[in-house]
N, C-alpha and C. Protein backbone atom coordinates (compact mmCIF):
# COMPACT_ATOMS: atom_id res chain seq x y z
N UNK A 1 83.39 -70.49 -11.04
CA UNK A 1 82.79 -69.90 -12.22
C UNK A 1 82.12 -68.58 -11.85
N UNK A 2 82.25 -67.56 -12.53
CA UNK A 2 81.88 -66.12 -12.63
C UNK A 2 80.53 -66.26 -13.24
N UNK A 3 79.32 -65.88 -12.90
CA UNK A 3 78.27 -65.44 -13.89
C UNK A 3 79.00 -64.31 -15.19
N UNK A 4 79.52 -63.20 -14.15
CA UNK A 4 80.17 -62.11 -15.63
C UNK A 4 80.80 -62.96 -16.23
N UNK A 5 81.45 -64.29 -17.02
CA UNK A 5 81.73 -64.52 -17.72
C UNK A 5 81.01 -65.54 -18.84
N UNK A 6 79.94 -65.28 -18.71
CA UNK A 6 78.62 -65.79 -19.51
C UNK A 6 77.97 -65.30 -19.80
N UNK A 7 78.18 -63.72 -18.72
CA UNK A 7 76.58 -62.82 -19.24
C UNK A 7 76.67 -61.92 -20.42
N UNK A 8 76.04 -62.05 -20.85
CA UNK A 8 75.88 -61.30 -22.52
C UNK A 8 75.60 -59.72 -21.93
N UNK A 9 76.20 -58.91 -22.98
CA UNK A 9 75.63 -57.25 -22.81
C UNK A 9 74.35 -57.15 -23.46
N UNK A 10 74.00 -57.38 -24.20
CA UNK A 10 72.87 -57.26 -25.14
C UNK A 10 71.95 -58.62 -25.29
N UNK A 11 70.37 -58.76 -25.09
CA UNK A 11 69.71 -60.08 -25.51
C UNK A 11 68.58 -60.11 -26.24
N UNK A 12 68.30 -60.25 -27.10
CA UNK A 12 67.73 -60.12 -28.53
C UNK A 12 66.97 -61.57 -29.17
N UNK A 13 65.92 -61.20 -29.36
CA UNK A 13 65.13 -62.40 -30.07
C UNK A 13 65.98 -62.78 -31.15
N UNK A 14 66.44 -62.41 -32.39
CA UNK A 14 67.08 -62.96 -33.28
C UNK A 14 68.27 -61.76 -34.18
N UNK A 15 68.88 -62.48 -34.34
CA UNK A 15 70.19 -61.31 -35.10
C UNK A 15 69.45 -61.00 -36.17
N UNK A 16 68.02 -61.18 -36.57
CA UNK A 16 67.77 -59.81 -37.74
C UNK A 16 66.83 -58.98 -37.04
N UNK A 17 66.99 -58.71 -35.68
CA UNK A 17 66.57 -57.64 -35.06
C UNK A 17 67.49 -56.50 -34.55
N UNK A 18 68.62 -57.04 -35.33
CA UNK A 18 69.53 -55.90 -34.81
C UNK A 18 69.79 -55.08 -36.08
N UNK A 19 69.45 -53.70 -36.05
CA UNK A 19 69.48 -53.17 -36.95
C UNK A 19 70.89 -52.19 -36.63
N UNK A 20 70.93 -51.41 -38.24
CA UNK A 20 72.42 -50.99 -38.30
C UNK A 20 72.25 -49.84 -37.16
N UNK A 21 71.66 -48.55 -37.52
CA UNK A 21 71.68 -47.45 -36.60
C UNK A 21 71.63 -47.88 -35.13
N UNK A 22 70.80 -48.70 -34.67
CA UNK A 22 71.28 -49.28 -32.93
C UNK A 22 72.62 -49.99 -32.93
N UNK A 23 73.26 -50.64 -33.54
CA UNK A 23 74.96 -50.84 -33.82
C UNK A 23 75.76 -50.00 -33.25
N UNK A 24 75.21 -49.08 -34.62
CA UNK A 24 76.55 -48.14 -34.90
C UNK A 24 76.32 -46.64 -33.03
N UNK A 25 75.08 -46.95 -32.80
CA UNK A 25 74.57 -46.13 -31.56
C UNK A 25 75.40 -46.56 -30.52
N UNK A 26 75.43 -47.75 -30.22
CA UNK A 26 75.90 -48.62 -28.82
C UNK A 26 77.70 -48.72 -29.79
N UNK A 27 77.98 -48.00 -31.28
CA UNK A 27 79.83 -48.18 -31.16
C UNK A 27 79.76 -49.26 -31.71
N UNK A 28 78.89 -50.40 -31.72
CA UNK A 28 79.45 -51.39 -32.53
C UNK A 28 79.18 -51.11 -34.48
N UNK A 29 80.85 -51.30 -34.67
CA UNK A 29 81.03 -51.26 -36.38
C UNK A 29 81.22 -52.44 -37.15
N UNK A 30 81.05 -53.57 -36.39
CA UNK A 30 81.47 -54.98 -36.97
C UNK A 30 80.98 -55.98 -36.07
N UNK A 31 80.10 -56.76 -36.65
CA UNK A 31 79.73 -57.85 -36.30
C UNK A 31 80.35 -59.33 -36.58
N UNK A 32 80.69 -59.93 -35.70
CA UNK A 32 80.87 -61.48 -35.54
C UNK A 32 80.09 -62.13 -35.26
N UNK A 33 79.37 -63.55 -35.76
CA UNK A 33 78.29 -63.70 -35.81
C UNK A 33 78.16 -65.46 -35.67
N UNK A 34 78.10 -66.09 -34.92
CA UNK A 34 77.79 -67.88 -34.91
C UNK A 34 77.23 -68.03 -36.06
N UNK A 35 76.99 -69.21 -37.00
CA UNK A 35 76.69 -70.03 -38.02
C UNK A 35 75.34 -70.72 -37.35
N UNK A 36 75.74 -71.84 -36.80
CA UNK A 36 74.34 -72.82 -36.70
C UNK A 36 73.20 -72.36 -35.43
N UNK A 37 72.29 -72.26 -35.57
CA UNK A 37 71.12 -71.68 -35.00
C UNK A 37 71.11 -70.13 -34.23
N UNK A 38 71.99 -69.42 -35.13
CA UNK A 38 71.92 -67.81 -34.99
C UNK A 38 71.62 -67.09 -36.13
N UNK A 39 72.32 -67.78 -37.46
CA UNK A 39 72.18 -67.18 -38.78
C UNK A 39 71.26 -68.18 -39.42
N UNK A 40 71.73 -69.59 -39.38
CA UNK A 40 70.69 -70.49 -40.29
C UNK A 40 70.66 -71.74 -39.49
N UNK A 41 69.55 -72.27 -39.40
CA UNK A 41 69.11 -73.38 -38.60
C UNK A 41 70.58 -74.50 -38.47
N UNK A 42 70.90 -74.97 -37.58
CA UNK A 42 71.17 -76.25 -37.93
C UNK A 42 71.37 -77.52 -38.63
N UNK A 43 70.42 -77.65 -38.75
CA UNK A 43 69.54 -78.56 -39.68
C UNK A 43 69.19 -78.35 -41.10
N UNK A 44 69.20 -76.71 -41.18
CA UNK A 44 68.97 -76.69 -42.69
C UNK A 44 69.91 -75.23 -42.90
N UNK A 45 71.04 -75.84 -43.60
CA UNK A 45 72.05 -74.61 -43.66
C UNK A 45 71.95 -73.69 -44.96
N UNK A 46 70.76 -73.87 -45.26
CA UNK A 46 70.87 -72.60 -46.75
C UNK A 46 70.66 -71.28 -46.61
N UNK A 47 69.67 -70.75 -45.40
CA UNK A 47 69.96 -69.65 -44.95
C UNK A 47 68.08 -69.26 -45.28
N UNK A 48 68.00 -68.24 -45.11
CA UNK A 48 66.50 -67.78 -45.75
C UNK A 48 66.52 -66.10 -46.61
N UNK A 49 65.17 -65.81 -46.71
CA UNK A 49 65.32 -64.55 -47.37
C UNK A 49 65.21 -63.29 -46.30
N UNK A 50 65.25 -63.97 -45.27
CA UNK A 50 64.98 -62.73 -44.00
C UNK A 50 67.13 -62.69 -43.87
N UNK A 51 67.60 -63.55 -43.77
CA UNK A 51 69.00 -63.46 -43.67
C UNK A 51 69.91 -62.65 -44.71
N UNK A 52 69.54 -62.99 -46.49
CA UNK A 52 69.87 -61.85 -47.23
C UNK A 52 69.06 -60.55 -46.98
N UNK A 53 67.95 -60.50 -46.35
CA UNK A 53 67.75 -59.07 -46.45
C UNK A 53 68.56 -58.31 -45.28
N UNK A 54 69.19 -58.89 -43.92
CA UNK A 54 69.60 -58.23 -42.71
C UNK A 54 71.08 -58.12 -43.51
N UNK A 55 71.40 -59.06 -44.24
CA UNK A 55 73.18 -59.10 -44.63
C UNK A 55 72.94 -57.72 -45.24
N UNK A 56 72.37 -57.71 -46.67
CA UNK A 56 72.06 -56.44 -47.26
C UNK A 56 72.11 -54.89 -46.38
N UNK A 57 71.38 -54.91 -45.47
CA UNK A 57 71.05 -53.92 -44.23
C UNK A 57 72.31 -53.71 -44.13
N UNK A 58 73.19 -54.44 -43.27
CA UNK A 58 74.33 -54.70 -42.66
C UNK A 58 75.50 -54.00 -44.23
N UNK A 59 75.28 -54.75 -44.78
CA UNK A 59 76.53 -54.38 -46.25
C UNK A 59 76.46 -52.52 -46.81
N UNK A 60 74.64 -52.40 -46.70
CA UNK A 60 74.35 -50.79 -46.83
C UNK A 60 75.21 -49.65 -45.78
N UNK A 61 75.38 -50.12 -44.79
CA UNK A 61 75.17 -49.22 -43.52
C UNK A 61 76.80 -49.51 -43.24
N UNK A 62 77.50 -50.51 -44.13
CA UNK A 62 79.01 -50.43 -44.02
C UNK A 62 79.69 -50.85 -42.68
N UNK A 63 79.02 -52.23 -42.16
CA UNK A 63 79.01 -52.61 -41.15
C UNK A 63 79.30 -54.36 -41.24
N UNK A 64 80.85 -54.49 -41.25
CA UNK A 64 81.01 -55.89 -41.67
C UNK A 64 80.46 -56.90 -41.08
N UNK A 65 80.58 -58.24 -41.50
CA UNK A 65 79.44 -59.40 -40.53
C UNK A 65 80.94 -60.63 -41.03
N UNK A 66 81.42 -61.21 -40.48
CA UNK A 66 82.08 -62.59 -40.52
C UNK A 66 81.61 -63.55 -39.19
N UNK A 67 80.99 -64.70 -40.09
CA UNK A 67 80.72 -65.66 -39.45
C UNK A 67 82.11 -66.53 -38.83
N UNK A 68 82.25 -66.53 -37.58
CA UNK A 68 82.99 -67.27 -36.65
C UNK A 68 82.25 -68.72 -35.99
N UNK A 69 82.39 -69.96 -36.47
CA UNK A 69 81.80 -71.13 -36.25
C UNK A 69 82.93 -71.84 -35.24
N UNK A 70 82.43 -72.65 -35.12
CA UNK A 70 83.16 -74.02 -34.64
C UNK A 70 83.03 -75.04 -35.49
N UNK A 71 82.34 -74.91 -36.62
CA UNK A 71 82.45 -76.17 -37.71
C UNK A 71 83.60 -76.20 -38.40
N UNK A 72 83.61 -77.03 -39.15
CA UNK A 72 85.11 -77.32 -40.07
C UNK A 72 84.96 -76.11 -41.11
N UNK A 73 85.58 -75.91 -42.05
CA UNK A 73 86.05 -75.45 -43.00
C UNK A 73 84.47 -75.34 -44.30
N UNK A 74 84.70 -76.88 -44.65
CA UNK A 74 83.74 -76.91 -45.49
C UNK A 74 82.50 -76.85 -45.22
N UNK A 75 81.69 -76.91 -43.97
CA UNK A 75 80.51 -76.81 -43.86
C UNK A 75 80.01 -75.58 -43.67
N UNK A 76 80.59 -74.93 -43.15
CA UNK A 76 80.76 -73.05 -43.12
C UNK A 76 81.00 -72.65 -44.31
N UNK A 77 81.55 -72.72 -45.23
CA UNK A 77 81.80 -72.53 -46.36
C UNK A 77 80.85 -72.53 -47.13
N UNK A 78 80.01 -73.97 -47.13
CA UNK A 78 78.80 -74.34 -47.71
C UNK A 78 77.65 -73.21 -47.24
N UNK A 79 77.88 -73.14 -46.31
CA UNK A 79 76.71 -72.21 -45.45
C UNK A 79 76.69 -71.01 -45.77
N UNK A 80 77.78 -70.57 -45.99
CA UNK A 80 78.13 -68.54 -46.24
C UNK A 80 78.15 -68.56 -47.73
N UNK A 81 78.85 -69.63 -48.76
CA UNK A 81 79.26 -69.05 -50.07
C UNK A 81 78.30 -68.01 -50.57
N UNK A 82 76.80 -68.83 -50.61
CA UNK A 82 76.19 -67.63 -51.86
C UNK A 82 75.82 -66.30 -50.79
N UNK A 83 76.16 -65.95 -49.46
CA UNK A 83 75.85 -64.51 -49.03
C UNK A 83 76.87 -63.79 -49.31
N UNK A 84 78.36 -64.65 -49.94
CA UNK A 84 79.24 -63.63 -50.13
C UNK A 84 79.52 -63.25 -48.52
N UNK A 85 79.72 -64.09 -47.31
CA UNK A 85 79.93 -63.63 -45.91
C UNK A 85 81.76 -64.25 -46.01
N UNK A 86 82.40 -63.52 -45.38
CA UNK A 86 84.00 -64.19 -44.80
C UNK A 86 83.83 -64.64 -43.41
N UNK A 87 84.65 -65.83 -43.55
CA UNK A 87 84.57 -66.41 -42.09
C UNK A 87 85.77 -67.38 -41.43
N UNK A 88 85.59 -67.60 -40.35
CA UNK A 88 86.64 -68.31 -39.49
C UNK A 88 85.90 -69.51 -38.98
N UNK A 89 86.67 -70.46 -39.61
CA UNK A 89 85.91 -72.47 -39.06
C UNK A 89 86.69 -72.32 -38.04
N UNK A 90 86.15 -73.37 -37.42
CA UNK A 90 86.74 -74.05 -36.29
C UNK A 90 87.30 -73.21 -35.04
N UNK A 91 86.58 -72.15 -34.91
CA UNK A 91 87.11 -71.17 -33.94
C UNK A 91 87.04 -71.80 -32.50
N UNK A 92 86.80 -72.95 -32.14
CA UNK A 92 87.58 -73.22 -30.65
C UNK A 92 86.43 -72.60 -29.48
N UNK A 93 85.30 -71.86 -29.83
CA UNK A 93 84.82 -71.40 -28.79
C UNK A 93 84.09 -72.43 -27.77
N UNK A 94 84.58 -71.92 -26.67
CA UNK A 94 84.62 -70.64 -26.10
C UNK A 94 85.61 -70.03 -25.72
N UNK A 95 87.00 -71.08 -26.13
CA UNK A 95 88.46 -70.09 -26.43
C UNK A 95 88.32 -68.49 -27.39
N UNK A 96 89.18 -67.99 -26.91
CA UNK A 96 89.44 -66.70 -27.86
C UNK A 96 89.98 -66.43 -29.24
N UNK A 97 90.81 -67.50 -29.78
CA UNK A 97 91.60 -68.15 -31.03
C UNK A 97 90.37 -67.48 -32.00
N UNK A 98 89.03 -67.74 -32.13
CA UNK A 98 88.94 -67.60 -33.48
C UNK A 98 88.53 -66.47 -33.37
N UNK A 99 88.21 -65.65 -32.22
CA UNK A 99 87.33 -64.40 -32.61
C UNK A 99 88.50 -63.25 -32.30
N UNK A 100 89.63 -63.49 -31.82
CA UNK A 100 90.77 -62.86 -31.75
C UNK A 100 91.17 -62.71 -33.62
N UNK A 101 91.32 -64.23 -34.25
CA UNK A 101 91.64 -64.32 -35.30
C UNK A 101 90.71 -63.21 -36.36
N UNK A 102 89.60 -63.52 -36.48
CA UNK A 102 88.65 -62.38 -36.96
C UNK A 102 89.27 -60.94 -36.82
N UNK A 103 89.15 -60.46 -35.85
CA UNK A 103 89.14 -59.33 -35.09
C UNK A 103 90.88 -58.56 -35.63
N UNK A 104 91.68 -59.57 -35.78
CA UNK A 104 92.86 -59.63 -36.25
C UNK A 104 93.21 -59.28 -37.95
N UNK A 105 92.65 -60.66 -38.65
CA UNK A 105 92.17 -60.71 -39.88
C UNK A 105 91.92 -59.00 -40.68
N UNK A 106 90.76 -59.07 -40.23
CA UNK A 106 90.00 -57.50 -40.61
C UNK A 106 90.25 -56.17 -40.20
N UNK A 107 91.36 -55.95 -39.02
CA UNK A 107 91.76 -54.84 -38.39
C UNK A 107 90.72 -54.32 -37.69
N UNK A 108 89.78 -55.17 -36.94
CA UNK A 108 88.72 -54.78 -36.53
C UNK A 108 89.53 -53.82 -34.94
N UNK A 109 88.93 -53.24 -34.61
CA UNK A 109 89.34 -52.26 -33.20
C UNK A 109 87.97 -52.86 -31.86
N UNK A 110 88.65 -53.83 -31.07
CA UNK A 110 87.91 -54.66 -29.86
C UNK A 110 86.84 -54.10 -29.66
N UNK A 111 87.07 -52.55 -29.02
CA UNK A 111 85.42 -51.75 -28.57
C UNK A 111 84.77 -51.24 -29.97
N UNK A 112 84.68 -51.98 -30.50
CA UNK A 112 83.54 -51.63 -32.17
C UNK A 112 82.92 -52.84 -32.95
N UNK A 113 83.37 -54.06 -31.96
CA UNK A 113 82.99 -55.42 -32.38
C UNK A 113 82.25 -56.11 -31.52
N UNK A 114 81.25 -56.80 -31.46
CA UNK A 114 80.10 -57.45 -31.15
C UNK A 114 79.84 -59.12 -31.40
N UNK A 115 79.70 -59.90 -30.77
CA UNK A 115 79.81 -61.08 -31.21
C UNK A 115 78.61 -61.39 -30.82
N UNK A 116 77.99 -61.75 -32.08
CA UNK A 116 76.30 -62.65 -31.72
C UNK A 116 76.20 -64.28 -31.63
N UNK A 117 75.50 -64.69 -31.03
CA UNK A 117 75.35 -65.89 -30.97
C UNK A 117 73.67 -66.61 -29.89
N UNK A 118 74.00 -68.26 -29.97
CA UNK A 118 72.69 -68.28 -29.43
C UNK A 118 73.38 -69.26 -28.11
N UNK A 119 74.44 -68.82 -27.76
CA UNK A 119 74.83 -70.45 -26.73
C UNK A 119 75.79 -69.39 -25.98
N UNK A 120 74.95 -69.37 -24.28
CA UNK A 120 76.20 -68.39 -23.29
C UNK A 120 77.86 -69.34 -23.09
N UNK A 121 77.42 -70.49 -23.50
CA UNK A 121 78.76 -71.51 -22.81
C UNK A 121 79.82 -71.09 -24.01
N UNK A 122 79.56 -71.26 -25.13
CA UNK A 122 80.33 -70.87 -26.45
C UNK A 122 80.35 -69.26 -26.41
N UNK A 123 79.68 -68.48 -27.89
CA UNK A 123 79.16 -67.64 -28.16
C UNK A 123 80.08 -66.18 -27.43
N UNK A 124 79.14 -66.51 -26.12
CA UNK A 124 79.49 -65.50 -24.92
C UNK A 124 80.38 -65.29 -24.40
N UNK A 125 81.10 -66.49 -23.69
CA UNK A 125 82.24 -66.63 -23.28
C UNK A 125 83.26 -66.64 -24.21
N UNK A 126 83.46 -66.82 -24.67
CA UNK A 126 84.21 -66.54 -25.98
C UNK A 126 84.50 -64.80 -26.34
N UNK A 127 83.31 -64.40 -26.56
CA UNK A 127 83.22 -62.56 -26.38
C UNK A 127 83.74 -62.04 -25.29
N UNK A 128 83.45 -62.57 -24.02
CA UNK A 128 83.86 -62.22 -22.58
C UNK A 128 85.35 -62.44 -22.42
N UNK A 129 85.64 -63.53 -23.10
CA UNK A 129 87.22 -63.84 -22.92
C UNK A 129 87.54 -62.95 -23.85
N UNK A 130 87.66 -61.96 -24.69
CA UNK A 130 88.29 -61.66 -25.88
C UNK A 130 87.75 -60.24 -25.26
N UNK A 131 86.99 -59.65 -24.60
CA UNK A 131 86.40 -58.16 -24.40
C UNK A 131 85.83 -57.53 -25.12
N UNK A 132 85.12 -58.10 -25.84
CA UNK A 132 84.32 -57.57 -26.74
C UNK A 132 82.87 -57.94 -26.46
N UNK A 133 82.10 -56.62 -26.78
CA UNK A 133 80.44 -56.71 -26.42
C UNK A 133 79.90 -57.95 -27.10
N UNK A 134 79.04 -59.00 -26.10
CA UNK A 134 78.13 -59.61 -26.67
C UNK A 134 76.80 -59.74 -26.65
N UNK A 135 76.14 -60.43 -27.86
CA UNK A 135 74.90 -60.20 -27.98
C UNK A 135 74.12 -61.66 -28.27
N UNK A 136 73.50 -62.27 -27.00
CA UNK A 136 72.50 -63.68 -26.89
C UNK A 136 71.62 -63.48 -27.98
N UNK A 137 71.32 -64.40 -28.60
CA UNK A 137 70.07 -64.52 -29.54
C UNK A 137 69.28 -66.01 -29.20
N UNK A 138 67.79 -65.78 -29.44
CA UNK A 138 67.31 -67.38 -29.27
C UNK A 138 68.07 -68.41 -30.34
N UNK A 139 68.03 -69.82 -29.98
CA UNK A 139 68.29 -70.40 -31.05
C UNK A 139 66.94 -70.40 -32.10
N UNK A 140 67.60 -70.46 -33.36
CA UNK A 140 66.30 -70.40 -34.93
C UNK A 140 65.72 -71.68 -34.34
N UNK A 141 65.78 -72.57 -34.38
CA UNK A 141 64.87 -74.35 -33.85
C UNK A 141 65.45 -74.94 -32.08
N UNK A 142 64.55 -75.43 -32.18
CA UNK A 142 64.57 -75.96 -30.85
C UNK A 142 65.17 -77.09 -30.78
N UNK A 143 65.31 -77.79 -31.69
CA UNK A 143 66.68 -78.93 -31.68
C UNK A 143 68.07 -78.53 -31.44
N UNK A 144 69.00 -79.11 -31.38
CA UNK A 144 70.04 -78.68 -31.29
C UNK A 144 70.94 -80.23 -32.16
N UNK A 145 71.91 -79.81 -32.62
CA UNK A 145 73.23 -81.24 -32.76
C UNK A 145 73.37 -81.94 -31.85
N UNK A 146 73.96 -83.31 -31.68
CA UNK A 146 74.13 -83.57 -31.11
C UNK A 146 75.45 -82.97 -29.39
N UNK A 147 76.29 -82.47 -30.52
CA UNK A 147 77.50 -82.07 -29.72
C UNK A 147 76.80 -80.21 -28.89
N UNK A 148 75.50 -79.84 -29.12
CA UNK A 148 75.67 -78.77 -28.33
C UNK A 148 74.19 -79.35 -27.16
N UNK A 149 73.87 -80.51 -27.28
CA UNK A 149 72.96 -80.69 -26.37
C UNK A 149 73.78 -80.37 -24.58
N UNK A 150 74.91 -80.91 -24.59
CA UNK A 150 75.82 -80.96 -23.97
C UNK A 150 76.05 -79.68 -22.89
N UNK A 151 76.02 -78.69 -23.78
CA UNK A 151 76.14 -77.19 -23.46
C UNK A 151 74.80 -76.61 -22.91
N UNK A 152 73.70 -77.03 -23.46
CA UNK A 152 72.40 -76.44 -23.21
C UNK A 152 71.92 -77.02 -21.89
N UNK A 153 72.32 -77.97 -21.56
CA UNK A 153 72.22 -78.67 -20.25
C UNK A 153 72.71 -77.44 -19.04
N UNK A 154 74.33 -77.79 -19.40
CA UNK A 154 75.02 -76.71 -18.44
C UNK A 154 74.58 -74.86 -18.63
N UNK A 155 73.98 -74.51 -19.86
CA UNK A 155 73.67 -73.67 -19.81
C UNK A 155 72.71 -73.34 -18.88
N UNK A 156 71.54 -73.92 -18.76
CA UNK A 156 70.62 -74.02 -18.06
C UNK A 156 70.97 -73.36 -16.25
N UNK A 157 71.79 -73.68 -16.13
CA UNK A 157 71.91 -73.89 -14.58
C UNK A 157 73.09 -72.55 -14.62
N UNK A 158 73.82 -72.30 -15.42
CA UNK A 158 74.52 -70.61 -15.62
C UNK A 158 73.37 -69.80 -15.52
N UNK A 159 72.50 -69.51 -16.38
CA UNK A 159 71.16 -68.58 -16.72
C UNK A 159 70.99 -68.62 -15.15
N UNK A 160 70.34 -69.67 -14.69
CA UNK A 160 69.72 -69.07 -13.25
C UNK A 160 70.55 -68.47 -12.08
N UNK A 161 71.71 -69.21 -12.33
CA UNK A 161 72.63 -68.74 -11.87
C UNK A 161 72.77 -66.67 -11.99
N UNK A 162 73.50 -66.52 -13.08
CA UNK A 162 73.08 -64.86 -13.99
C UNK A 162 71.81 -64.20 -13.28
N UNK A 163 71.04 -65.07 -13.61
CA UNK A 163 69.24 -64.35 -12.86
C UNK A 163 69.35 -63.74 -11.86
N UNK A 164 69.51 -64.70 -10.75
CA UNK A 164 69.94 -64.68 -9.37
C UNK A 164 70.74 -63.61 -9.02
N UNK A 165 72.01 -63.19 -9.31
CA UNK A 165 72.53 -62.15 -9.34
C UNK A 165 71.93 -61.02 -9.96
N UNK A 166 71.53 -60.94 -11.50
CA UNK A 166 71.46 -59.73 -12.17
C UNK A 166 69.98 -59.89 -12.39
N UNK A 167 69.05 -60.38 -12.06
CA UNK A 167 67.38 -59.90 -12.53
C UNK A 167 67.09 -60.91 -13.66
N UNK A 168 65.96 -60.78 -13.77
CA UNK A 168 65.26 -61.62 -15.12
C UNK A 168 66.14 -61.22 -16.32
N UNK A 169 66.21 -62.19 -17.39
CA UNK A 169 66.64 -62.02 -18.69
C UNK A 169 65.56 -61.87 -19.52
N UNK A 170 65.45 -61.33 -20.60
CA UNK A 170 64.46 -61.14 -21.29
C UNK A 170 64.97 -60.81 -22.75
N UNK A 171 63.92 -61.55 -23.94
CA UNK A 171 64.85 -61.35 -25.01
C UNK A 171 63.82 -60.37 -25.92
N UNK A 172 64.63 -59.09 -25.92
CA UNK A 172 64.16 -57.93 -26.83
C UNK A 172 64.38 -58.10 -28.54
N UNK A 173 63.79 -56.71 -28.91
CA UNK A 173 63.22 -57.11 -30.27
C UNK A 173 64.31 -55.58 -30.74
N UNK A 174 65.79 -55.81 -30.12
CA UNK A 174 66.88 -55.40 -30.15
C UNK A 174 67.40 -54.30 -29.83
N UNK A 175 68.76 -53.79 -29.74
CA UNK A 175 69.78 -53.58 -28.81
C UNK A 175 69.67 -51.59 -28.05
């Protein structure tokens, strides 16, 4: 195992700290974006009013956002309808399938796309496999599903791993 294939380019307290003009600065024109504990909790998938106001930001500044999950169909669905967001279920990460698919989908161009998320095992690698810049975010709650406790374990021991090589991580108030 490679640390470079976990390590994020960018690490950020939360994806509504990334504003459009630092985007469009660092080249990125399109955002891809995780669903559960990057955009809206886990646990409570309706989203908040800090999330329509960054989508808004994002929709002004002409800077697309499709949520790329690993959930099914309908629960992503449930999650994005009223932001009016497009998205890809079941993207397979930390395979490349769904964020290739995105990236595909939209005619997005690789060096202008950004994939946010809060999990280096998914999220990241997934970006890393596909070459496109990524960007760590904390998770919104400190719980997790059952199926990503799994990951946060092994994450754990990547991070120090990353450290060790590249210096402290530290999560900025964005990019």
């Amino acid at each position: 195992m490679s640390t470079e294939d976990y390590k994020p380019t960018f690490v950020v307290e939360a994806v509504f700290d990334l504003k459009p003009e630092a985007l469009l600065r660092h080249g990125i024109k399109a955002v891809l974006v995780d669903l559960d504990n990057t955009l809206v909790a886990w646990n409570n998938p309706d989203g908040t009013d800090e999330l329509r106001a960054w989508l808004d930001e994002m929709t002004k500044a002409d800077i697309p956002v499709v949520v790329v999950s690993n959930n099914n169909h309908r629960r992503v669905s449930r999650a994005v309808e009223k932001f009016g967001v497009d998205f890809v279920s079941r993207a397979m990460k930390p395979f490349a399938r769904g964020l290739r698919t995105a990236i595909e989908r939209y005619g997005f161009s690789p060096d202008e796309v950004a994939m946010v998320g809060d999990q280096l095992m998914t999220d990241i690698r997934a970006a890393n496999r596909v070459g496109i810049k990524s960007i760590l975010v904390r998770p919104l709650v400190k719980s997790d599903a059952w199926n990503t406790k799994f990951n946060r374990a092994r994450e754990k021991r990547v991070w120090s791993k990353i450290e060790a090589k590249h210096g402290k991580i530290t999560y900025n108030k964005g990019i």
